[in-house]
C-alpha atoms as a PDB file:
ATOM      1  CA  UNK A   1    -146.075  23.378 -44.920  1.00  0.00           C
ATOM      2  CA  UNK A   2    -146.143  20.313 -46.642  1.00  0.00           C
ATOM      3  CA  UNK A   3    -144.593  21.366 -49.626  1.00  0.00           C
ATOM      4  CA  UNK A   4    -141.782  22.848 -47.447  1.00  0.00           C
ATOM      5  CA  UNK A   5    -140.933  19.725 -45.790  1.00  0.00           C
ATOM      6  CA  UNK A   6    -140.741  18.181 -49.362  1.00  0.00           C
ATOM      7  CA  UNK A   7    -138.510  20.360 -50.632  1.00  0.00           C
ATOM      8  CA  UNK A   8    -136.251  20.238 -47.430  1.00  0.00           C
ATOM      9  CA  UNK A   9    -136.275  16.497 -47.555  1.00  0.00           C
ATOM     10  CA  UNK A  10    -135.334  16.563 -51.428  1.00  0.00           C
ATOM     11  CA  UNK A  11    -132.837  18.890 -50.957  1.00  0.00           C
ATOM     12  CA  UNK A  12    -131.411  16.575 -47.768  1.00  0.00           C
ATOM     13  CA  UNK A  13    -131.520  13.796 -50.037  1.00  0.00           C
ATOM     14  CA  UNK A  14    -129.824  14.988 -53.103  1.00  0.00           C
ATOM     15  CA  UNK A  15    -126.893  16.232 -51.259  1.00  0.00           C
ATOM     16  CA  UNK A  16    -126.516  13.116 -49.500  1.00  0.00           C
ATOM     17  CA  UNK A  17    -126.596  10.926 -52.861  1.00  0.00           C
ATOM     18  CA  UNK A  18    -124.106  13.773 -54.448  1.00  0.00           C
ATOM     19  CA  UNK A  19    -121.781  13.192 -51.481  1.00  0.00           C
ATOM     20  CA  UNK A  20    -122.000   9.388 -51.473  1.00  0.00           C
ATOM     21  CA  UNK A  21    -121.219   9.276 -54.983  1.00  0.00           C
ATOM     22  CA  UNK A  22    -117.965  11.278 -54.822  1.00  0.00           C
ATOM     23  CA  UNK A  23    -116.857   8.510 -51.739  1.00  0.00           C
ATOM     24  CA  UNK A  24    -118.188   6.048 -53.997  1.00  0.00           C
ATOM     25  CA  UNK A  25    -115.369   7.394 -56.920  1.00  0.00           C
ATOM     26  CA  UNK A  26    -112.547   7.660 -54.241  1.00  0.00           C
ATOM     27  CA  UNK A  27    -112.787  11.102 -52.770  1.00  0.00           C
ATOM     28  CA  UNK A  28    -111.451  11.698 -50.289  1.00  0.00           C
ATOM     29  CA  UNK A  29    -114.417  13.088 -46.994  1.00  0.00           C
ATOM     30  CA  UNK A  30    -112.991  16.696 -47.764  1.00  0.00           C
ATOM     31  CA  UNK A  31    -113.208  16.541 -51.338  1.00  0.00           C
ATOM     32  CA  UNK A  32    -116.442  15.618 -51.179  1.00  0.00           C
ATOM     33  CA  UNK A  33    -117.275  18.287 -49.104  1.00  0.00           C
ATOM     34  CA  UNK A  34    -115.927  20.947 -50.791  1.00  0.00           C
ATOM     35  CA  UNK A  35    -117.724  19.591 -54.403  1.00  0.00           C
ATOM     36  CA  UNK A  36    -120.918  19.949 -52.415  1.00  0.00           C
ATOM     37  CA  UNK A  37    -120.242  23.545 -51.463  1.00  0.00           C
ATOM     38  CA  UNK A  38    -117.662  24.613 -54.757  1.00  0.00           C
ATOM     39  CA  UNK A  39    -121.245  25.821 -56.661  1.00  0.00           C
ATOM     40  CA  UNK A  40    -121.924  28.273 -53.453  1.00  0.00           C
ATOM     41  CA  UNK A  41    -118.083  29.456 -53.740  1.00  0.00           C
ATOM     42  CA  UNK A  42    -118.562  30.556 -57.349  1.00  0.00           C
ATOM     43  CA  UNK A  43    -121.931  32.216 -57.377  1.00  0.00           C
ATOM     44  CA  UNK A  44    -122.223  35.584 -58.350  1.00  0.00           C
ATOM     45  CA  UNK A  45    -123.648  38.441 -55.851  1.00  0.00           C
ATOM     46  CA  UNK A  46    -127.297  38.729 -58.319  1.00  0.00           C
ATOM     47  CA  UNK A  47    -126.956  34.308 -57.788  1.00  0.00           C
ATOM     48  CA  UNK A  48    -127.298  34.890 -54.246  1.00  0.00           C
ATOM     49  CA  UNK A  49    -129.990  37.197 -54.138  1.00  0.00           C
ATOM     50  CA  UNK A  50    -132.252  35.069 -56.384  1.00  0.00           C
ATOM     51  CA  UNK A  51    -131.031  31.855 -54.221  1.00  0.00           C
ATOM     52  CA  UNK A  52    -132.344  34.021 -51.039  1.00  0.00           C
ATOM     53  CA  UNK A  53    -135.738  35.124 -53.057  1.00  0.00           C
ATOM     54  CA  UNK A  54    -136.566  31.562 -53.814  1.00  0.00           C
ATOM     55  CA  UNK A  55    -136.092  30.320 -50.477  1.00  0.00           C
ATOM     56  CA  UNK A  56    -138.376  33.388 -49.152  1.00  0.00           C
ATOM     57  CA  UNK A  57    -140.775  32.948 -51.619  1.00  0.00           C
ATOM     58  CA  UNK A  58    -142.235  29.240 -49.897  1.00  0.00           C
ATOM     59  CA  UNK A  59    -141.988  30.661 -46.421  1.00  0.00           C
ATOM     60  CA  UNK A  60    -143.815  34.062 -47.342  1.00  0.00           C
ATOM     61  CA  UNK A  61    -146.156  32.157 -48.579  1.00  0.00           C
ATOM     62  CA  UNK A  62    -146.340  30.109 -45.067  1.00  0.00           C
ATOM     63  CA  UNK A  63    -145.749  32.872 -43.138  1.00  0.00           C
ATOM     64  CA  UNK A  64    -149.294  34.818 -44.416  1.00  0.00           C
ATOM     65  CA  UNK A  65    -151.628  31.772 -44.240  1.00  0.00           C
ATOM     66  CA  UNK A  66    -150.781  31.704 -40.623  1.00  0.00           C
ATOM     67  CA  UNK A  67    -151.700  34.910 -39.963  1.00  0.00           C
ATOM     68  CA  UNK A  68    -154.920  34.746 -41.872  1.00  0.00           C
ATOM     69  CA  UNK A  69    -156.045  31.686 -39.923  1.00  0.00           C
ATOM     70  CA  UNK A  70    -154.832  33.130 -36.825  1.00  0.00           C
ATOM     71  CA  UNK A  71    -157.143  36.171 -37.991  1.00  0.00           C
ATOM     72  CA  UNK A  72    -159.721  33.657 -38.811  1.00  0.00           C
ATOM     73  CA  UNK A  73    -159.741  32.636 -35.712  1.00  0.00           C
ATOM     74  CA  UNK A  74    -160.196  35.638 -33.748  1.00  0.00           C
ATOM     75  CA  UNK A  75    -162.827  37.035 -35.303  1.00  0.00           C
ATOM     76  CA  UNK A  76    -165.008  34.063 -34.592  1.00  0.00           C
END
């Protein structure tokens, strides 16, 4: 879980700097915008399913230590 919230928070914080930045050179709020979501515009459909996989991949691996301590936990 930990390592989820890290990479959420990264990922919060690295858009944020990106957008700042492009204010920062004169951008307009719009242009900045659309710089943060022109590499999602672009993407291939194979880009998208390997952007999905490694987003599943971290809460798969969430999702099943859950269950085994909730099965943990039943059987004692």
């Amino acid at each position: 879980m930990k390592v989820t919230l890290i990479f959420i928070f990264m990922l919060i914080s690295m858009q944020l700097i990106t957008f700042l930045l492009d204010l920062l050179l004169g951008l307009g709020r719009n242009s900045a915008i659309s710089n943060l979501l022109n590499p999602f515009w672009v993407m291939e459909p194979f880009e998208y399913f390997l952007l999905v996989l490694l987003v599943l991949i971290p809460l798969t691996n969430v999702l099943i230590k859950i269950i085994l301590k909730k099965k943990k936990f039943n059987e004692d």
